[in-house]
Protein backbone atom coordinates (compact mmCIF):
# COMPACT_ATOMS: atom_id res chain seq x y z
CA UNK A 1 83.83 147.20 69.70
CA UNK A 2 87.52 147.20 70.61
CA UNK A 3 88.23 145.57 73.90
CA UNK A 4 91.15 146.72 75.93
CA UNK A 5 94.31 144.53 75.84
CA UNK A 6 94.19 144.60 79.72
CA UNK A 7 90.47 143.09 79.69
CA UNK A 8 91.40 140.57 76.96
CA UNK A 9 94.60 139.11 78.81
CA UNK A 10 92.67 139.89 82.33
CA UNK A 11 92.91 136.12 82.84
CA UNK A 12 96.12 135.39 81.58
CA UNK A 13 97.68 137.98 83.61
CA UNK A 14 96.28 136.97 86.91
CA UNK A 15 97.20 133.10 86.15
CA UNK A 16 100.85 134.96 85.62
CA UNK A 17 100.42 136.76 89.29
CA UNK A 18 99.12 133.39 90.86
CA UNK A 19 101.51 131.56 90.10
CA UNK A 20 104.35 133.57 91.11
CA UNK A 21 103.13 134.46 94.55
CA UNK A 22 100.75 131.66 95.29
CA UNK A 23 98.06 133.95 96.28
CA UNK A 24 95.18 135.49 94.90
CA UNK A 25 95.14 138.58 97.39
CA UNK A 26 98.04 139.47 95.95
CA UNK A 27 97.78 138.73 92.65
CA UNK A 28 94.51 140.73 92.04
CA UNK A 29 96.62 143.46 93.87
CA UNK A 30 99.50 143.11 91.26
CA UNK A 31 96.84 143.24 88.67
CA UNK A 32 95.20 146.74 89.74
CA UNK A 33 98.97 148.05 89.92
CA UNK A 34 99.00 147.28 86.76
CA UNK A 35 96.27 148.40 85.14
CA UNK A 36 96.95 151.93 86.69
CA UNK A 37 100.63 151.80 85.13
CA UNK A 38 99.03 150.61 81.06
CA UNK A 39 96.54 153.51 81.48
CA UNK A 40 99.19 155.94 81.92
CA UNK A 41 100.90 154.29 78.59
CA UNK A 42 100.35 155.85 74.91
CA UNK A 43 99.03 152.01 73.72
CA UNK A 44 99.78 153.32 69.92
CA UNK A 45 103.25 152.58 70.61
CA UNK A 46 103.12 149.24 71.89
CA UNK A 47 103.23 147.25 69.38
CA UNK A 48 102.61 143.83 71.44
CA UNK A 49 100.61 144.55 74.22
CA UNK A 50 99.88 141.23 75.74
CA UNK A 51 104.23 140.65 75.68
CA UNK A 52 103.87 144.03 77.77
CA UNK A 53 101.13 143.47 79.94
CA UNK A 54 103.37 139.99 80.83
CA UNK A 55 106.25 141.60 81.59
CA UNK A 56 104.76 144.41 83.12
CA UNK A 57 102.72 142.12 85.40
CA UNK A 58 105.97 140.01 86.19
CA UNK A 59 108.04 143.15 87.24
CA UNK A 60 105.13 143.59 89.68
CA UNK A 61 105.03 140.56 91.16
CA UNK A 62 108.66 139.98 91.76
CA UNK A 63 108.67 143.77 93.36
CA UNK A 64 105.85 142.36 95.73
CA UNK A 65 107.73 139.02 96.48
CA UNK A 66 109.75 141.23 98.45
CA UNK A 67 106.52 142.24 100.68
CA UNK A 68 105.63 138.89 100.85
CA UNK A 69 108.94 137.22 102.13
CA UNK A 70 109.30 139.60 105.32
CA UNK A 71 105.24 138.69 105.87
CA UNK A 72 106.06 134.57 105.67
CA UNK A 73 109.29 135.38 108.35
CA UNK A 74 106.27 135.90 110.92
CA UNK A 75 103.72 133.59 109.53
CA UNK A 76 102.68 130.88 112.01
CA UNK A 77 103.01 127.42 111.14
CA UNK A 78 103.81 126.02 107.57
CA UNK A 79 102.55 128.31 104.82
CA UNK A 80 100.30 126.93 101.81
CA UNK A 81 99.18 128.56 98.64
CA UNK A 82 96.31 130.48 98.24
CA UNK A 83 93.13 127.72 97.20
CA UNK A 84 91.01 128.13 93.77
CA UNK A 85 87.71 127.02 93.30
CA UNK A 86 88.13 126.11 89.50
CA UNK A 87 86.48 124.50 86.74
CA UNK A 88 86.62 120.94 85.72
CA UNK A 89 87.70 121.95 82.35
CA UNK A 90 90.95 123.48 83.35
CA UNK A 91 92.08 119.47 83.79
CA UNK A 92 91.34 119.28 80.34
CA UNK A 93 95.05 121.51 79.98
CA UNK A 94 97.25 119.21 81.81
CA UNK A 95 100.11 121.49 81.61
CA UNK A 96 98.11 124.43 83.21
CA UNK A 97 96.06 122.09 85.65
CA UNK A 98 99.52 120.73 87.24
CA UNK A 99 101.18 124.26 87.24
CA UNK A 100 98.34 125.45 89.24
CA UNK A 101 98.12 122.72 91.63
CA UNK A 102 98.34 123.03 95.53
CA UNK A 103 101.55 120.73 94.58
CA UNK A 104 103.23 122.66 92.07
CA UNK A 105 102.38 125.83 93.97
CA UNK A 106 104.21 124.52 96.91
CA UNK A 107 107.29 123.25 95.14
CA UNK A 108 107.19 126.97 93.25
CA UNK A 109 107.86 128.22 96.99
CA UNK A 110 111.44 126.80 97.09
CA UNK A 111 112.55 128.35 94.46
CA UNK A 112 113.93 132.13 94.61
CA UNK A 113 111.70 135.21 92.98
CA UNK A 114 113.52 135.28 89.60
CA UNK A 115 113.81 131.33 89.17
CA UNK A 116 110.25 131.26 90.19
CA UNK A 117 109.31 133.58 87.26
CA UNK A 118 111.68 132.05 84.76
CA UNK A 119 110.08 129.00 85.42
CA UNK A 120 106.55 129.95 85.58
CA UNK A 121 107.02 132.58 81.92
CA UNK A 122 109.31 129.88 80.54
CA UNK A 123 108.13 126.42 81.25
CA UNK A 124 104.49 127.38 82.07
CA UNK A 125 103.33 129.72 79.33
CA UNK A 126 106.22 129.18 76.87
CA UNK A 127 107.14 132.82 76.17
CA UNK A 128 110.72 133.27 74.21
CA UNK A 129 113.58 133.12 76.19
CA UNK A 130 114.73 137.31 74.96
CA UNK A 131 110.84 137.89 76.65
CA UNK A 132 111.67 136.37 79.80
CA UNK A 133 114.88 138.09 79.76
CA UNK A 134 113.12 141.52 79.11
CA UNK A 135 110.60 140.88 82.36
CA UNK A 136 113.16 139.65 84.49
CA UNK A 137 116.51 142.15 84.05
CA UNK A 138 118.68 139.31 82.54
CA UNK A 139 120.02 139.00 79.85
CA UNK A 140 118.68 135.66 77.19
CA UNK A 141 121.89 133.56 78.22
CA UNK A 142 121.46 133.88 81.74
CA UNK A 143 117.72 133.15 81.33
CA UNK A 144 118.59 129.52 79.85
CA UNK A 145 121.00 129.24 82.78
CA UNK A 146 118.41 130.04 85.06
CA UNK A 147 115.47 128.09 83.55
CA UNK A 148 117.67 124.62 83.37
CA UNK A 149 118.59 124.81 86.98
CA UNK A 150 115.03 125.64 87.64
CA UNK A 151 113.55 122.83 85.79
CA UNK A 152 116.28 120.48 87.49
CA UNK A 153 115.20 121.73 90.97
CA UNK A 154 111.24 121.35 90.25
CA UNK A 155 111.82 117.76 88.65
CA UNK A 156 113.33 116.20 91.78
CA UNK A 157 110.83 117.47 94.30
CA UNK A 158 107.34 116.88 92.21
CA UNK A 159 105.95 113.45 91.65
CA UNK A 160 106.77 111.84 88.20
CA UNK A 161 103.18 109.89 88.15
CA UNK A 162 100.89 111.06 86.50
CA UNK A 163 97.19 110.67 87.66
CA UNK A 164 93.83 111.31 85.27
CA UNK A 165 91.38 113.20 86.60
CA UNK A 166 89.15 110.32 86.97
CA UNK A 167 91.44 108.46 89.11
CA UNK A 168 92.00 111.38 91.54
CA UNK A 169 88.64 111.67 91.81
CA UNK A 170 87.79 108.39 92.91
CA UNK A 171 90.50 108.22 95.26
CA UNK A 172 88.81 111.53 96.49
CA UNK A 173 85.32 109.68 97.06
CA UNK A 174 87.42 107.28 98.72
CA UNK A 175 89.14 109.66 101.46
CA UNK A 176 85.62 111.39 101.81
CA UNK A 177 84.07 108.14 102.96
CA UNK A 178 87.08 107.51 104.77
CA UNK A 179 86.67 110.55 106.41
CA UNK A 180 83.14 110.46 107.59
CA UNK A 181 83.31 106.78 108.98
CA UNK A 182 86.12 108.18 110.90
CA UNK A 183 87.98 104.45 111.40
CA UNK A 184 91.38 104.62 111.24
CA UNK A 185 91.83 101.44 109.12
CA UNK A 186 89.25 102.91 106.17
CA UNK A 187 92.08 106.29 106.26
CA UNK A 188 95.04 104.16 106.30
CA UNK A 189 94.12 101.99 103.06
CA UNK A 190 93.71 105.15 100.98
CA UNK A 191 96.50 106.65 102.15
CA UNK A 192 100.40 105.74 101.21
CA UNK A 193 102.63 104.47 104.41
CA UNK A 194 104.64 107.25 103.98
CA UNK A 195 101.75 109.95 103.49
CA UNK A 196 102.58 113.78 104.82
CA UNK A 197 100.05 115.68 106.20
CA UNK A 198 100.50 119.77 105.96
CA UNK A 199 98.35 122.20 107.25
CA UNK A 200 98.12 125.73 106.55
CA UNK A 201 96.21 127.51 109.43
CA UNK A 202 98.10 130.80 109.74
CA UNK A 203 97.47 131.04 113.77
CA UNK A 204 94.25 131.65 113.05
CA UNK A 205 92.47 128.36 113.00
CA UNK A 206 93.64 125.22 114.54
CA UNK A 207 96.17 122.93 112.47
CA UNK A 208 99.83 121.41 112.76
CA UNK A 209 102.38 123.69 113.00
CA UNK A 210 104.74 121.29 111.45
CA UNK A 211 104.21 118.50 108.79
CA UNK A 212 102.85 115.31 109.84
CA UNK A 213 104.48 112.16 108.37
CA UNK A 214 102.80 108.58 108.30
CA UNK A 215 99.76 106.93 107.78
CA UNK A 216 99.23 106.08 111.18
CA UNK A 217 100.03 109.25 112.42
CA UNK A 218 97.58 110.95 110.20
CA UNK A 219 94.59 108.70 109.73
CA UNK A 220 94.50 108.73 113.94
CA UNK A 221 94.78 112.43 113.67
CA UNK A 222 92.07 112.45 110.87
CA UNK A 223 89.95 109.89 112.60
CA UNK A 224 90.20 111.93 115.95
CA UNK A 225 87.50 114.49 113.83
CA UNK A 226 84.13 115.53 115.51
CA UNK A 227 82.07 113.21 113.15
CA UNK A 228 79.12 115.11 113.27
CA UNK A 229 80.58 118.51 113.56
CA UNK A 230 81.24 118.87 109.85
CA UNK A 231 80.21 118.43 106.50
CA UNK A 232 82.56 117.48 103.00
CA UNK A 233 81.34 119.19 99.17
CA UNK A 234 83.80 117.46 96.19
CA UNK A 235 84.87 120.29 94.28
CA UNK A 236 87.62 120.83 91.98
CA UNK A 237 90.51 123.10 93.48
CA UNK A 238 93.41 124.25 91.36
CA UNK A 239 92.35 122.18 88.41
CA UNK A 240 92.16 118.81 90.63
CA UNK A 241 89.20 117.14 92.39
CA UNK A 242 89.47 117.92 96.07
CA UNK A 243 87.58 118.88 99.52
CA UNK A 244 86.08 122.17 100.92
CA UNK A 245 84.90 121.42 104.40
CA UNK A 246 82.75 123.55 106.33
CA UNK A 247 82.03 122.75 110.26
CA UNK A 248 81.17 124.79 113.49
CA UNK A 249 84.46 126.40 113.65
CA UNK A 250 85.38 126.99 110.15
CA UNK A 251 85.79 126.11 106.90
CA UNK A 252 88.72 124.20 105.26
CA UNK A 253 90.40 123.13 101.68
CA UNK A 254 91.78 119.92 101.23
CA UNK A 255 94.00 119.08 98.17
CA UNK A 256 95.86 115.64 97.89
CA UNK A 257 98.49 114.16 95.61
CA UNK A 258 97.59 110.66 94.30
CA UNK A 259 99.94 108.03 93.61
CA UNK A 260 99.05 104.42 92.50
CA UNK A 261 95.67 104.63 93.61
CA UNK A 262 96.92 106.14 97.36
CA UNK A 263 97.34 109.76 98.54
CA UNK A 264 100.91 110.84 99.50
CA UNK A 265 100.50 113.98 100.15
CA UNK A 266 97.49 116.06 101.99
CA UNK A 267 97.44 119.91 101.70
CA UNK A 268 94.80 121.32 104.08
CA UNK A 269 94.16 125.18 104.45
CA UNK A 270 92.19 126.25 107.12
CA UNK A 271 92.89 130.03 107.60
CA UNK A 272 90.17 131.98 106.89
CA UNK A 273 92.05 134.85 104.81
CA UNK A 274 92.74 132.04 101.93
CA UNK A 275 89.18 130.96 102.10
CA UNK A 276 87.66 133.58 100.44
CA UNK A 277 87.60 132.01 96.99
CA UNK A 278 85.68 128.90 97.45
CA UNK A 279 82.61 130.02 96.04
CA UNK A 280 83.08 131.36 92.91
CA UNK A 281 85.18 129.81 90.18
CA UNK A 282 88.66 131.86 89.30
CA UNK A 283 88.97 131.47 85.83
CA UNK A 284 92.96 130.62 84.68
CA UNK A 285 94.69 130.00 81.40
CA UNK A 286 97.58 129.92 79.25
């Protein structure tokens, strides 16, 4: 049986979507415009359909960046990506684990629409340069341009130590402990002095509005907590070991970025419109 180009790069083209817009929502959305767009195609012609379905998919997204900036003008408090239940084998790709982390995702966000795609088709996925150009409007040459600075800007805002999955998730077990005990000393030793706290809760569900910077700062804010009030599940988010934590007045993801056997960095998402895929694995590649 012949299976549709669209159904056999389903997968790849949502990872594509993800990561440019750092939500799922919109992603699957880019997807469906898609699809509707390669039915209307005469797929005799193409004679590389999953170089199509890329670019087409690409063209989509950056059209719906524009969408998605004027909605982040009014969101409230800092913005985080969109969280993925995964599966543990997508840390077995290192490469596609750390491009879809909470991290990378974040990092991603400082970058304008067409650098973002550059970097993601370029540096994620490894398509040719005259491919990128095709999906972006530029031409090769500017491409390379684009994808150096890119790489440039990612590299000095994304930690340079790299962490197995083993480690991250014992330093997980750690903060999970940590967490439950609820004494401030347990949550400072796992944490780094200069640890930042963001958290993503849209005005929807209770969170900063602003980042929170310090060990002392946080583990008092973490160790202020209703104890009883909650419960913790390890699961693997965005291809890392991390936290989904349901209580009486919600349900939350927490990521962290590991460092030397400490976290430095806490990403917790709390509003309930990124929640919804927590339950069922999203299944990414390359």
């Amino acid at each position: 049986m012949i299976v549709d180009p669209f159904v056999a790069h389903r997968s790849l083209l949502f990872t594509v979507a993800y990561e440019m817009l750092g939500s799922a929502a919109d992603a699957e959305d880019v997807l469906q415009e898609t699809w509707l767009r390669w039915a209307e195609v005469d797929q005799l012609q193409v004679h590389d359909p999953r170089a199509y379905l890329v670019r087409a998919v690409t063209r989509q997204a950056l059209n719906r960046t524009r969408t998605l900036s004027r909605r982040r003008e009014d969101y409230v408090g800092e913005w985080l990506p969109e969280p993925l239940l995964t599966h543990p084998d997508v840390a077995d790709d290192v490469e596609l684990a750390e491009s879809v982390s909470i991290a990378m995702l974040t990092v991603l966000e400082t970058l304008g629409p067409t650098e973002r795609a550059v970097f993601v088709l370029r540096e994620v996925f490894d398509i040719p340069y005259e491919e990128v150009a095709g999906a972006v409007g530029k031409t090769p040459a500017a491409v390379r341009q684009i994808a150096r600075r890119a790489r440039s800007h990612i590299a000095a805002r994304q930690s340079r130590v790299s962490v197995s999955p083993s480690e991250h998730r014992a330093v997980v077990a750690r903060f999970v402990t940590a967490l439950h005990t609820g004494r401030i000393q347990d949550l400072m030793e796992i944490m780094a002095p200069d640890v930042v706290l963001i958290a993503d809760g849209g005005g929807l569900a209770g969170a900063a509005l602003a980042p929170v910077h310090g060990a002392d700062v946080v583990a008092t804010m973490l160790a202020g907590t209703d104890r009883v009030a909650f419960e913790t599940t390890e699961v693997w988010l965005n291809g890392a070991p991390a936290i989904r934590i349901e209580s009486g007045s919600g349900r939350a993801a927490v990521s962290v970025v590991v460092e030397n056997g400490r976290i430095i960095r806490i990403y917790a998402t709390s509003n309930p419109k990124k929640l919804t895929r927590l339950d069922k694995p999203a299944d990414l590649t390359r």
